[in-house]
Protein backbone atom coordinates (compact mmCIF):
# COMPACT_ATOMS: atom_id res chain seq x y z
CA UNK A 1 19.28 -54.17 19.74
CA UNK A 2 18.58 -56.67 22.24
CA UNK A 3 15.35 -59.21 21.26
CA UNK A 4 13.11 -60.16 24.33
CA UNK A 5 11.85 -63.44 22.51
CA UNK A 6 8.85 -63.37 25.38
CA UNK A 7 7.59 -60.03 24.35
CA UNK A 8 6.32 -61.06 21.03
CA UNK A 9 3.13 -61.77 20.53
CA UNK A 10 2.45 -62.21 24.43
CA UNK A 11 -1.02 -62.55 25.71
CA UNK A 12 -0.71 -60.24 29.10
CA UNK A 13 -2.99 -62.30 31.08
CA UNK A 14 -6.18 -60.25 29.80
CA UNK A 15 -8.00 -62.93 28.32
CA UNK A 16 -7.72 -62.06 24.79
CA UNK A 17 -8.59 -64.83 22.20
CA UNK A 18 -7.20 -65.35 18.92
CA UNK A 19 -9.49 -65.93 15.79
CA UNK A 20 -12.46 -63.83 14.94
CA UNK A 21 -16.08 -64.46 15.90
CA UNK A 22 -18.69 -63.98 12.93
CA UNK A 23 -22.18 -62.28 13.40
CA UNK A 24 -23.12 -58.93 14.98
CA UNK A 25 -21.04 -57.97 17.79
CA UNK A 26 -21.72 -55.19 20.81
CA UNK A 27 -19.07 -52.59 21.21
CA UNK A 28 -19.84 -49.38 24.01
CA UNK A 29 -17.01 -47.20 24.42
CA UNK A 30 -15.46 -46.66 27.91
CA UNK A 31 -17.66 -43.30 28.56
CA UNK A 32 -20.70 -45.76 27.43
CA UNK A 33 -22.14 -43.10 24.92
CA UNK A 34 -20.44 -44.52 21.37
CA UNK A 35 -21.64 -47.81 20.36
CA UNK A 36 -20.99 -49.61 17.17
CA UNK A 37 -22.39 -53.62 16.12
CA UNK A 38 -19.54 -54.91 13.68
CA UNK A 39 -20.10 -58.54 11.76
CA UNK A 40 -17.14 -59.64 13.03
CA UNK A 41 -14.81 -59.41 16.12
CA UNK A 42 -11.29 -60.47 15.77
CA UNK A 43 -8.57 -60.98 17.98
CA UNK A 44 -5.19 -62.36 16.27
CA UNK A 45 -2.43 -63.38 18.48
CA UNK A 46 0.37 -62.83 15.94
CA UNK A 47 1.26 -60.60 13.17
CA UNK A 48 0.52 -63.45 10.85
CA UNK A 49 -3.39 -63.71 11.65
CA UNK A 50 -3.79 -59.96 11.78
CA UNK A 51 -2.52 -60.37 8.38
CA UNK A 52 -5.33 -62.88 7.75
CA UNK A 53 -7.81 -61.00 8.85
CA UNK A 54 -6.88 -57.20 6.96
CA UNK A 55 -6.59 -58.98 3.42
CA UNK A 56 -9.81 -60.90 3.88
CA UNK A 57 -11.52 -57.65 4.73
CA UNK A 58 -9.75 -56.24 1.90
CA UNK A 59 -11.04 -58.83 -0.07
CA UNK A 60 -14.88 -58.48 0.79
CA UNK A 61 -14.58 -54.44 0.64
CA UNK A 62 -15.31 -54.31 4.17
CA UNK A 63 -13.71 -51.85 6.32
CA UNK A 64 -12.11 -52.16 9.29
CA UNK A 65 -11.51 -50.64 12.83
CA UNK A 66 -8.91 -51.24 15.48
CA UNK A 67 -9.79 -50.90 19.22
CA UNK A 68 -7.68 -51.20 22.37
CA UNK A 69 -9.35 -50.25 25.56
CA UNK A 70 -12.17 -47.94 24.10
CA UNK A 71 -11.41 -44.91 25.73
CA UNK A 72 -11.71 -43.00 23.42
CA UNK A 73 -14.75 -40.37 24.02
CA UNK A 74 -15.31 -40.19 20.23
CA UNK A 75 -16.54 -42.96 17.73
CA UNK A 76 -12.87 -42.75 16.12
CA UNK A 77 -12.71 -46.66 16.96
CA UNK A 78 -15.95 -48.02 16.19
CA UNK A 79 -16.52 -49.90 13.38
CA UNK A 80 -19.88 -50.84 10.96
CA UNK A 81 -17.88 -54.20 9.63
CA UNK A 82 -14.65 -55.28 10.95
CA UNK A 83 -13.40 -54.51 14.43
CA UNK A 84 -9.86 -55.92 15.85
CA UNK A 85 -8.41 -56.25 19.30
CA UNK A 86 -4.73 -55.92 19.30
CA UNK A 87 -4.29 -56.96 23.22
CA UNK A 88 -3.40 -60.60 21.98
CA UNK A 89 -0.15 -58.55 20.43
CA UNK A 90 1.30 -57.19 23.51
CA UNK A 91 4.79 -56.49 25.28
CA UNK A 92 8.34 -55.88 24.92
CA UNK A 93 9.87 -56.99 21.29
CA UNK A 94 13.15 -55.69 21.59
CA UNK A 95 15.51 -53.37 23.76
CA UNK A 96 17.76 -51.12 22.33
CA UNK A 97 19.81 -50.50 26.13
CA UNK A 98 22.65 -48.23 24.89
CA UNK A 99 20.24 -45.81 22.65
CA UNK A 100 17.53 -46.47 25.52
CA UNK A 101 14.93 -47.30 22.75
CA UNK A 102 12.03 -49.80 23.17
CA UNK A 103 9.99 -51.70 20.47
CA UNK A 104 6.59 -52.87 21.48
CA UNK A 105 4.02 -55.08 20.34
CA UNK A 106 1.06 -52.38 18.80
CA UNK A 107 -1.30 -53.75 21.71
CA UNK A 108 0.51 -53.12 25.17
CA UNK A 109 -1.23 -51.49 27.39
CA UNK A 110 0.18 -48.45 29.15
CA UNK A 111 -0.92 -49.89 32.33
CA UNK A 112 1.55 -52.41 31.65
CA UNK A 113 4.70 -50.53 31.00
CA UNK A 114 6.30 -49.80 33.77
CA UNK A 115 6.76 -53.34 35.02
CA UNK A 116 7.77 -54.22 31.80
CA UNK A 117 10.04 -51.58 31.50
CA UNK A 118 11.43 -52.49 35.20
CA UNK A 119 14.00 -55.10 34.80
CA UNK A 120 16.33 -52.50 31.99
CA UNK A 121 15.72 -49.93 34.42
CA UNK A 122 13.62 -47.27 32.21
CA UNK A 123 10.69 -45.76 31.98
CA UNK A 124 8.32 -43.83 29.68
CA UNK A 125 9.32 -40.17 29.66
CA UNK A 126 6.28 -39.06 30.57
CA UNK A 127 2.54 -40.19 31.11
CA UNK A 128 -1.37 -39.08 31.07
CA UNK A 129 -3.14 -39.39 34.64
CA UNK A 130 -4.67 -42.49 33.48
CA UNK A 131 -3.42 -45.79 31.76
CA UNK A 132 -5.57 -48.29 30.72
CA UNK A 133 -4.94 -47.50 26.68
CA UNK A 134 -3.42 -49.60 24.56
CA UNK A 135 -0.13 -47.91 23.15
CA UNK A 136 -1.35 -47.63 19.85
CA UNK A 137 -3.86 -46.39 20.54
CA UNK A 138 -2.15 -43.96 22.69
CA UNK A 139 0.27 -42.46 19.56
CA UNK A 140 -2.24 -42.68 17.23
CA UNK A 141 -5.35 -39.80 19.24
CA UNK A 142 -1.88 -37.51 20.35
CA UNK A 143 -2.07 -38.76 24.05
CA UNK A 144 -0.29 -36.59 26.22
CA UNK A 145 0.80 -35.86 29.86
CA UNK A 146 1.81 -32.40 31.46
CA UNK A 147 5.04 -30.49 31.41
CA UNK A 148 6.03 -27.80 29.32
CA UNK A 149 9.37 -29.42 28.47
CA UNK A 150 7.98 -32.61 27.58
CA UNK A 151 5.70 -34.07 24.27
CA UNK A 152 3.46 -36.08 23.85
CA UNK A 153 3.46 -39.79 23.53
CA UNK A 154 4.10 -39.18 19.76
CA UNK A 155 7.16 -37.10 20.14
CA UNK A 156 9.00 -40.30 21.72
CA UNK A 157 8.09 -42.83 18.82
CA UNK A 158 11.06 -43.31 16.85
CA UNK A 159 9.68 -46.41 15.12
CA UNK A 160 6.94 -47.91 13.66
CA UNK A 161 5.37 -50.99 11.51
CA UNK A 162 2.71 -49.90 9.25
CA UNK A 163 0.41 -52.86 8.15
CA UNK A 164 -1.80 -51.95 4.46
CA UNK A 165 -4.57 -53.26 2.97
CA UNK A 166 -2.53 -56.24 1.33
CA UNK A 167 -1.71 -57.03 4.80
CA UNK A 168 2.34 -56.84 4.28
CA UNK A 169 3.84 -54.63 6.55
CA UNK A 170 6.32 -51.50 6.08
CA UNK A 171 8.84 -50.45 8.25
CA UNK A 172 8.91 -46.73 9.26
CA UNK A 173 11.63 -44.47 10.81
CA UNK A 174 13.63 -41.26 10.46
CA UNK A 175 15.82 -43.22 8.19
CA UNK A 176 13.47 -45.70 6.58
CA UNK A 177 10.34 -44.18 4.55
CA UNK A 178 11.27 -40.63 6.47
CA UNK A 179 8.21 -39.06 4.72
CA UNK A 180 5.40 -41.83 5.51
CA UNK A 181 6.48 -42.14 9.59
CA UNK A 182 6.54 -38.68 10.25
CA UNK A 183 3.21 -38.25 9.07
CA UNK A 184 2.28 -41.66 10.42
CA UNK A 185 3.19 -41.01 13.99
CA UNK A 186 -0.49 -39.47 14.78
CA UNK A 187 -2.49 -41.53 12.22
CA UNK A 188 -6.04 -42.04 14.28
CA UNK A 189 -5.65 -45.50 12.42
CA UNK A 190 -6.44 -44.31 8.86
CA UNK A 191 -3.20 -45.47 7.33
CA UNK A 192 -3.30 -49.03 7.99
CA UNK A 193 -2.97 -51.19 11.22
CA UNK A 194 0.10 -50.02 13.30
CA UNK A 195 1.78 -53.32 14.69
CA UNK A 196 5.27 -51.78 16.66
CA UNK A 197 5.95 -49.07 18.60
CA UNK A 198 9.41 -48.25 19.29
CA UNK A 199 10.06 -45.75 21.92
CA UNK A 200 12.86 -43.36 23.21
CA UNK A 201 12.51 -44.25 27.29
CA UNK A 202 14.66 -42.42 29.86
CA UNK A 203 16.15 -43.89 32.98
CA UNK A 204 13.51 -44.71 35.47
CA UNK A 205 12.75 -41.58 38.30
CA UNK A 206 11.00 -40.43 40.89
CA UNK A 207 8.47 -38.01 41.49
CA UNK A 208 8.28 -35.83 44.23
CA UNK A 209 4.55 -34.22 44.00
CA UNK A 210 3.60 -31.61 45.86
CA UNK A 211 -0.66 -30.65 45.59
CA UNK A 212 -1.77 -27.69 47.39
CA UNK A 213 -4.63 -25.18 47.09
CA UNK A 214 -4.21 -22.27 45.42
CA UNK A 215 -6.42 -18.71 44.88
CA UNK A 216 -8.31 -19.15 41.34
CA UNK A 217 -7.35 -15.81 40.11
CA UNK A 218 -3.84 -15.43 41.78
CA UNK A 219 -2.97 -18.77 39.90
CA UNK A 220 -4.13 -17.21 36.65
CA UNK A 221 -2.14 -14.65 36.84
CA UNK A 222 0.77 -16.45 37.48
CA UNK A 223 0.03 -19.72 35.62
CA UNK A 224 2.93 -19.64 33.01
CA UNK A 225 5.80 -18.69 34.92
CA UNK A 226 4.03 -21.99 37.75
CA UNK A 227 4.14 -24.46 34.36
CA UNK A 228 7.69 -22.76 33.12
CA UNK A 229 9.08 -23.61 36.85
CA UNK A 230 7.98 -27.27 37.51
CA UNK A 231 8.52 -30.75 35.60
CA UNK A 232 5.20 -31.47 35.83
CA UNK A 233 2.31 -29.17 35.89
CA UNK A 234 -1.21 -29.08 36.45
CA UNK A 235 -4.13 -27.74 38.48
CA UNK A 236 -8.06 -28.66 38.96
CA UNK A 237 -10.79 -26.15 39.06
CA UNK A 238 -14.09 -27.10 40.30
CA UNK A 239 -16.93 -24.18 39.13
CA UNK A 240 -18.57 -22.28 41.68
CA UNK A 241 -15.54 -22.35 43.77
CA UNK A 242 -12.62 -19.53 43.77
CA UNK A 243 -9.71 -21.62 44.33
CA UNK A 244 -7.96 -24.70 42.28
CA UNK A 245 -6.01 -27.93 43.12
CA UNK A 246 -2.42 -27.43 41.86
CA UNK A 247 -0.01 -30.38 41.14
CA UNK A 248 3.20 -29.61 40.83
CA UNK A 249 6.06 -32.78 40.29
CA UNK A 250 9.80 -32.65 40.27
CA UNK A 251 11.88 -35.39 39.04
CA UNK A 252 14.78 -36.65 40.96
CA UNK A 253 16.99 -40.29 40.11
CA UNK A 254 15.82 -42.89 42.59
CA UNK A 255 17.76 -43.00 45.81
CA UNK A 256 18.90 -39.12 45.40
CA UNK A 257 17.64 -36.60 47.55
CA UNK A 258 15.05 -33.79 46.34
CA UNK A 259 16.00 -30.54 45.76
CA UNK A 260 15.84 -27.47 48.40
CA UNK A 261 12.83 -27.74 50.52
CA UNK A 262 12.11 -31.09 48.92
CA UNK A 263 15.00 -33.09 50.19
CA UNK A 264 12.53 -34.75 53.16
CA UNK A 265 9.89 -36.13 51.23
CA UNK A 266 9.33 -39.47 51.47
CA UNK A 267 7.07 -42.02 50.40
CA UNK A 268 3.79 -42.11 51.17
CA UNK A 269 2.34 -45.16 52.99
CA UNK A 270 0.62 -47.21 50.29
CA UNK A 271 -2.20 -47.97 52.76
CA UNK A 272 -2.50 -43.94 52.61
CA UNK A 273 -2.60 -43.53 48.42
CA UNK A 274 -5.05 -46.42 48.34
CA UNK A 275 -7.33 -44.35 50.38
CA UNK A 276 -6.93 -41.52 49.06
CA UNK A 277 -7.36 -42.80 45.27
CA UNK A 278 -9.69 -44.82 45.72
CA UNK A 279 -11.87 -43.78 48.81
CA UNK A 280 -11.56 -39.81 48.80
CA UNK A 281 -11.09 -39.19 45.01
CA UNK A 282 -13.35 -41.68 43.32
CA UNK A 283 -15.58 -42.48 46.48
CA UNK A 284 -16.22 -39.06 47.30
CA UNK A 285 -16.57 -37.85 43.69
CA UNK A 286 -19.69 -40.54 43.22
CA UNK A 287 -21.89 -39.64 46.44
CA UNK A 288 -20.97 -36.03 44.77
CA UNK A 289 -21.82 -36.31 40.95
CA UNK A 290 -24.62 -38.81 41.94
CA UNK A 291 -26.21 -36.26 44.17
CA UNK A 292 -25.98 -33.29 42.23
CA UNK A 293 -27.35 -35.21 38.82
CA UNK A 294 -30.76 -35.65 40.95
CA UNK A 295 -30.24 -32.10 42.08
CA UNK A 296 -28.46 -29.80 39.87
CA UNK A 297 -29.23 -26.80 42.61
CA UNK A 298 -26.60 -28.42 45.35
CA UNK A 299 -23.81 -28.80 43.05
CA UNK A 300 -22.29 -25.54 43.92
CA UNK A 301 -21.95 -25.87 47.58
CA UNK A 302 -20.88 -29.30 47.36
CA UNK A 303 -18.12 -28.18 44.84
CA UNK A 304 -17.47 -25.65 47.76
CA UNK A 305 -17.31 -28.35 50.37
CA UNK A 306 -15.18 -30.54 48.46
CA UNK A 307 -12.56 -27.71 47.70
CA UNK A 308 -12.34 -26.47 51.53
CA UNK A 309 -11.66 -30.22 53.00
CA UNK A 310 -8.38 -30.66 50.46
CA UNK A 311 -5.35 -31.11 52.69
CA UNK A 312 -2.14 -30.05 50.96
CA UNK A 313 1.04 -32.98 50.36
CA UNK A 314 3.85 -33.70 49.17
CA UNK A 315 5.16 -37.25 48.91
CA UNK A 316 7.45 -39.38 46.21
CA UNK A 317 6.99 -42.67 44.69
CA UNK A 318 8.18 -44.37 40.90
CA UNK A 319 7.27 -41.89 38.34
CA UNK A 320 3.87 -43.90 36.75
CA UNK A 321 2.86 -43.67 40.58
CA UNK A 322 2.67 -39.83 40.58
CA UNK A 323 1.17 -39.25 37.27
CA UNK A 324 -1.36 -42.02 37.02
CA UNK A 325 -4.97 -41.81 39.16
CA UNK A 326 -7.89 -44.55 38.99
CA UNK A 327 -10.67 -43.32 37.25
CA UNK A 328 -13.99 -45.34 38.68
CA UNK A 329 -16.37 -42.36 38.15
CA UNK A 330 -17.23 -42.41 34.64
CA UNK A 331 -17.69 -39.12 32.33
CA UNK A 332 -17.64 -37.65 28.94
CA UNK A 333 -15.11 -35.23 28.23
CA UNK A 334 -13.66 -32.99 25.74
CA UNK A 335 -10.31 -31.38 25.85
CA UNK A 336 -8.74 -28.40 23.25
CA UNK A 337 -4.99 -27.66 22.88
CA UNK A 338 -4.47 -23.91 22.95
CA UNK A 339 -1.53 -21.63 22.11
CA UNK A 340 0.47 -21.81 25.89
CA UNK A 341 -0.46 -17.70 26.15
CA UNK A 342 -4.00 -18.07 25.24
CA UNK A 343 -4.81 -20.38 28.41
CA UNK A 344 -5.48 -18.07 31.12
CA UNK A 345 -7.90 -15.76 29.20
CA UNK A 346 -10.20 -19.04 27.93
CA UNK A 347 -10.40 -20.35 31.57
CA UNK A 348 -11.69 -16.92 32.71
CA UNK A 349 -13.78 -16.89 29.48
CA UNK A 350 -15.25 -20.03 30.98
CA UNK A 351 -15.84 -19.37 34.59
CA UNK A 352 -17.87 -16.33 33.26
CA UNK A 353 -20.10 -18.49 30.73
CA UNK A 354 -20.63 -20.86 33.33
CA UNK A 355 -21.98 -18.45 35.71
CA UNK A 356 -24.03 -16.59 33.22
CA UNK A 357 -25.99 -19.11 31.90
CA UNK A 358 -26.47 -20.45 35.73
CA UNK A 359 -24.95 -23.94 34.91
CA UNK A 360 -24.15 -26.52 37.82
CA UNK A 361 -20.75 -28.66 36.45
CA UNK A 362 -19.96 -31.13 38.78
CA UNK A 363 -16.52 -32.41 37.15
CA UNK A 364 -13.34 -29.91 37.51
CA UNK A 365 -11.80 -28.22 34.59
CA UNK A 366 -8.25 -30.10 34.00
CA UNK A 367 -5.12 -27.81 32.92
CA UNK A 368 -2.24 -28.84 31.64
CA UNK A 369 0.92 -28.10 29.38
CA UNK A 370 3.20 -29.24 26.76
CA UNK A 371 6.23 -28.78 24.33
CA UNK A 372 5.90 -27.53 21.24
CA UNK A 373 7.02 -31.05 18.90
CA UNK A 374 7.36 -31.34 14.89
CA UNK A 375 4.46 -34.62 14.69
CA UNK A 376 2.31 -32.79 11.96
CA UNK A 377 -1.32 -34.39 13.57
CA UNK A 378 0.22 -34.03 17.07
CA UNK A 379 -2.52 -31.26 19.35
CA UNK A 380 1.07 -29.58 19.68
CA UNK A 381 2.73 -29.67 15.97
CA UNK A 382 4.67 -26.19 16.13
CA UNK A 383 4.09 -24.23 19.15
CA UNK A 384 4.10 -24.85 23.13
CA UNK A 385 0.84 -25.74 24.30
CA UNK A 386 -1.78 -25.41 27.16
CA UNK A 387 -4.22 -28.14 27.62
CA UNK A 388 -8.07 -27.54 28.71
CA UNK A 389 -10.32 -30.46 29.37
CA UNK A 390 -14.36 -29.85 30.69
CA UNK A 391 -16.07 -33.09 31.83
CA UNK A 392 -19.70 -34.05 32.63
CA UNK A 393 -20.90 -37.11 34.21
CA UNK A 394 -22.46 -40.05 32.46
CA UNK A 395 -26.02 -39.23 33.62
CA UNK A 396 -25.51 -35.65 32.59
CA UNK A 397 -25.66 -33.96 29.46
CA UNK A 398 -23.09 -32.56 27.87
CA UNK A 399 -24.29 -31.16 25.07
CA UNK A 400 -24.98 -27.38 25.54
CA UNK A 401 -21.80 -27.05 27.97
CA UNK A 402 -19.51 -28.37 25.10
CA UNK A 403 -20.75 -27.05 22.59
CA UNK A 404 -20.70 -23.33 24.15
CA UNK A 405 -16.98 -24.07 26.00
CA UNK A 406 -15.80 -25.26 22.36
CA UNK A 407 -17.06 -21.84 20.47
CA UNK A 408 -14.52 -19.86 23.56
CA UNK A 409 -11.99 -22.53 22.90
CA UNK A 410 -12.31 -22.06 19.20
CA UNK A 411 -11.60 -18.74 19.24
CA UNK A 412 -8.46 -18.88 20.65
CA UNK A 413 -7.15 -21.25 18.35
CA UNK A 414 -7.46 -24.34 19.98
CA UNK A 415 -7.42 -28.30 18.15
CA UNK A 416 -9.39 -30.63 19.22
CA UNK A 417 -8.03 -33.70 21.36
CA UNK A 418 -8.34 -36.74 18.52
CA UNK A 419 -10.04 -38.61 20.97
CA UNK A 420 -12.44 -36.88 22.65
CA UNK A 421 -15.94 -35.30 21.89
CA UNK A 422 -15.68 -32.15 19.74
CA UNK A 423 -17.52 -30.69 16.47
CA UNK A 424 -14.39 -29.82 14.35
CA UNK A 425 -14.55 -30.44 10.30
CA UNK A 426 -11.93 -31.45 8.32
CA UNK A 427 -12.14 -28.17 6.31
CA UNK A 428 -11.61 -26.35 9.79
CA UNK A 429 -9.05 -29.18 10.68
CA UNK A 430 -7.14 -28.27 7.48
CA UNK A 431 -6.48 -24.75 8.96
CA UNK A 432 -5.72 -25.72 11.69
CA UNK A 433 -2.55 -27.92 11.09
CA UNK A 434 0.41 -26.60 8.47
CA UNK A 435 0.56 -30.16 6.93
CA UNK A 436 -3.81 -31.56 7.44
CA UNK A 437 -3.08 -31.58 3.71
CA UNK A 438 0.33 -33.90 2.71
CA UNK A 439 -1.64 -36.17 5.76
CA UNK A 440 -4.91 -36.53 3.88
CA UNK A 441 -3.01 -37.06 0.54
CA UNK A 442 -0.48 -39.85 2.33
CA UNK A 443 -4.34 -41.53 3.33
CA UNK A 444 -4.98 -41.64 -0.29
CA UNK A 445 -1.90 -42.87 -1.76
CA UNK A 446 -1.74 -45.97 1.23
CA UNK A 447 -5.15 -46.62 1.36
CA UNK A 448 -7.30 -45.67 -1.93
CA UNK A 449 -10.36 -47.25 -0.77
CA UNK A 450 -10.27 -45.85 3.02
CA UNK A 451 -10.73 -49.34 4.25
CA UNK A 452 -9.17 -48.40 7.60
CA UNK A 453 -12.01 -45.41 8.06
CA UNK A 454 -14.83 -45.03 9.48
CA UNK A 455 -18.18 -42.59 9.23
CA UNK A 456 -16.66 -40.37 11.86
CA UNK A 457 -13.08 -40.55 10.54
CA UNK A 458 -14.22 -39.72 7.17
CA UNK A 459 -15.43 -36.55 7.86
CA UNK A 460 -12.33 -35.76 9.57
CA UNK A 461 -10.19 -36.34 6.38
CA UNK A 462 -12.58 -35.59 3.55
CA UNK A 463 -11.69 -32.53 2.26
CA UNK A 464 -13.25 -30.52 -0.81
CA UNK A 465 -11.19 -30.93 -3.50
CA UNK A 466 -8.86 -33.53 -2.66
């Protein structure tokens, strides 16, 4: 294992602060809908002052909440008492080059990563299409990319440091408290303060993406054998159209050739992406959501416009610069993780709600896929998975769409994303996942007094009985 004495502790030029800042404090989550007014703010730049900070909370029975970027669409971060801003514990701690293992501070942000990452020549094995999270934060909702062969950010952690109310911290692996870090790698913070990450990483790639339009129903029909054929999988559907936005990405080793029909493509001007990121997908998307909040009735045929200019390509570029898109246009969103075989039949379920009850949805449905892993809190614990995500725009609400697109995704046996809006209880939660109950029990043997909890967190784990 190979210490990178700059990694610890390192401020990554965000501006965080160390110490803590008494009196009432504003926090608004990224989506702008969840805010919370803690007493005190704190920002500790080592291990030591986090330390500080948990056993003086301890101390005063206050309870307290850790927060990385607040993108989270749920209150699972806000906090009534104490909040605390990891970012002043952020990068690289130690390199493990011949296992390819990484150990991070609890505070790096995603975004971050892949330049760290750079110089040992690895990357993350996979990623979500956006990257502003801090990694624990990341682990700890079940964060997840696309590809049916691939887990979620969970499923790499091979390592953690678990900090408790007396503020000393425990060190968790396969081998070392076996029991407390598997249930510990999806946590949503309840445990204690997670401090390190470590992380099996893979030798940096490529991606070659290819996004073309494809026929809404032919693509149902086919849409497991598309996600059992590619790397990387995923399509957009925008209601009141009949055809989708597929994105399909293959990995190759940099400098090697693509397979097949994929052996030309090359990478795209930057000049080009920029545009297209930032002009045509977030540009665009404003005038578009803007419009149709004022008037719901045009929402259709812009949807219809928007889907018939989409120009199929295919270029390559580093891995992160494939799967990760800027997201200026803000939104709410909620996501479930179905059974893989159950994904085709909800979407329909869906498209035929949404025209029934003569709704105008601006944002695209999102589809994706992932391995089945053994992380008993993970969206995927035991069985191979099909992500769908619904969105509505800030000035929009969301409230009758989700709640009617969660009843079809309920019935199909769908969990809830950990970090985005939903309605699930913890007695539904419990039947959901084979071990809801050794997790809730763990909570209660590390921390008695749920001082890492919140109102929203508590009626996740408080079940009858236990």
């Amino acid at each position: 294992m190979r210490e990178v004495q700059s990694g610890r502790g390192e401020r990554a030029g965000r501006g965080a602060k160390s110490g803590s800042a008494k009196g009432r404090h504003a926090f608004r989550n990224w989506a702008g809908h969840v805010h919370a007014h803690p007493h005190t703010f704190s920002s500790p730049a080592s291990a030591e002052e986090l330390s500080e900070i948990v056993t003086a909370a301890a101390a005063a029975g206050d309870r307290l909440r850790v927060v990385g970027a607040g993108h989270s669409f749920t209150p699972v971060a806000a906090g009534d008492d104490v909040m605390v801003s990891l970012d002043g514990l952020s990068g690289i701690i130690a390199v493990d080059e011949a296992r390819k293992r990484v150990r991070f501070a609890a505070g790096t942000r995603l975004r971050d990563i892949p330049a760290l990452l750079e110089p040992f020549g690895l990357a993350l094995e996979n990623q979500g299409d956006v990257n502003p999270q801090a990694l624990a934060g990341a682990i700890s909702t079940s964060t997840h990319g696309t590809g049916i062969g691939l887990t979620g950010f969970a499923g790499t952690v091979t390592g953690l440091s678990l900090m408790g109310p007396d503020g000393a911290v425990r060190e968790l692996s396969a081998e070392a408290e076996p029991e407390v870090f598997d249930l510990a790698r999806v946590s949503l913070g309840v445990l204690g303060v997670i401090t390190e990450i470590e992380l099996q990483c893979v030798p940096a790639f490529d991606l070659i993406a290819e996004e073309k339009v494809a026929g809404f129903g032919e693509l149902l029909d086919g849409l497991a054998e598309r996600m059992r054929g590619a790397d990387h999988f995923e399509f957009y559907w925008f209601p009141h159209t009949d055809s989708v936005l597929t994105k399909t990405n293959t990995r190759v080793e940099p400098g090697q050739a693509g397979p097949g029909r994929l052996a030309e493509a090359g990478v795209r001007n930057r000049w080009l992406n920029l545009l297209d990121k930032e002009v045509v997908e977030n540009g665009a998307l404003r005038l578009a959501v803007e419009l149709g909040a004022k008037v719901p009735a045009v929402v259709p045929s812009i949807n219809r416009i928007a889907q018939s200019v989409v120009a199929d390509r295919t270029y390559r570029a580093p891995g992160h610069d494939v799967f990760v898109t800027p997201r200026r246009v803000r939104f709410n969103e909620m996501e479930y993780a179905l059974p893989f075989g159950s994904g085709p039949e909800a979407i329909r379920e869906i498209r035929d709600v949404i025209e029934a009850k003569g709704w105008t949805i601006s944002f695209p449905l999102e589809v994706r896929c992932a391995a089945a892993d053994d992380v008993p809190l993970s969206t995927a614990t035991g069985r191979e998975t099909m992500y769908i995500a619904v969105h509505r725009f800030i000035k929009e609400d969301f409230a009758e769409y989700f709640r009617v697109v969660e009843e079809i995704l309920c019935r199909h046996g769908g969990r809830p994303h950990w970090g985005k809006i939903h309605t699930r209880t913890a007695a539904e939660l419990d039947e959901l996942y084979p071990r809801f109950a050794d997790f809730c029990d763990l909570r209660s043997r590390l921390d008695p007094g749920a001082m890492f909890g919140n109102r929203f967190t508590d009626s996740l784990f408080s079940v009858a009985g236990r």
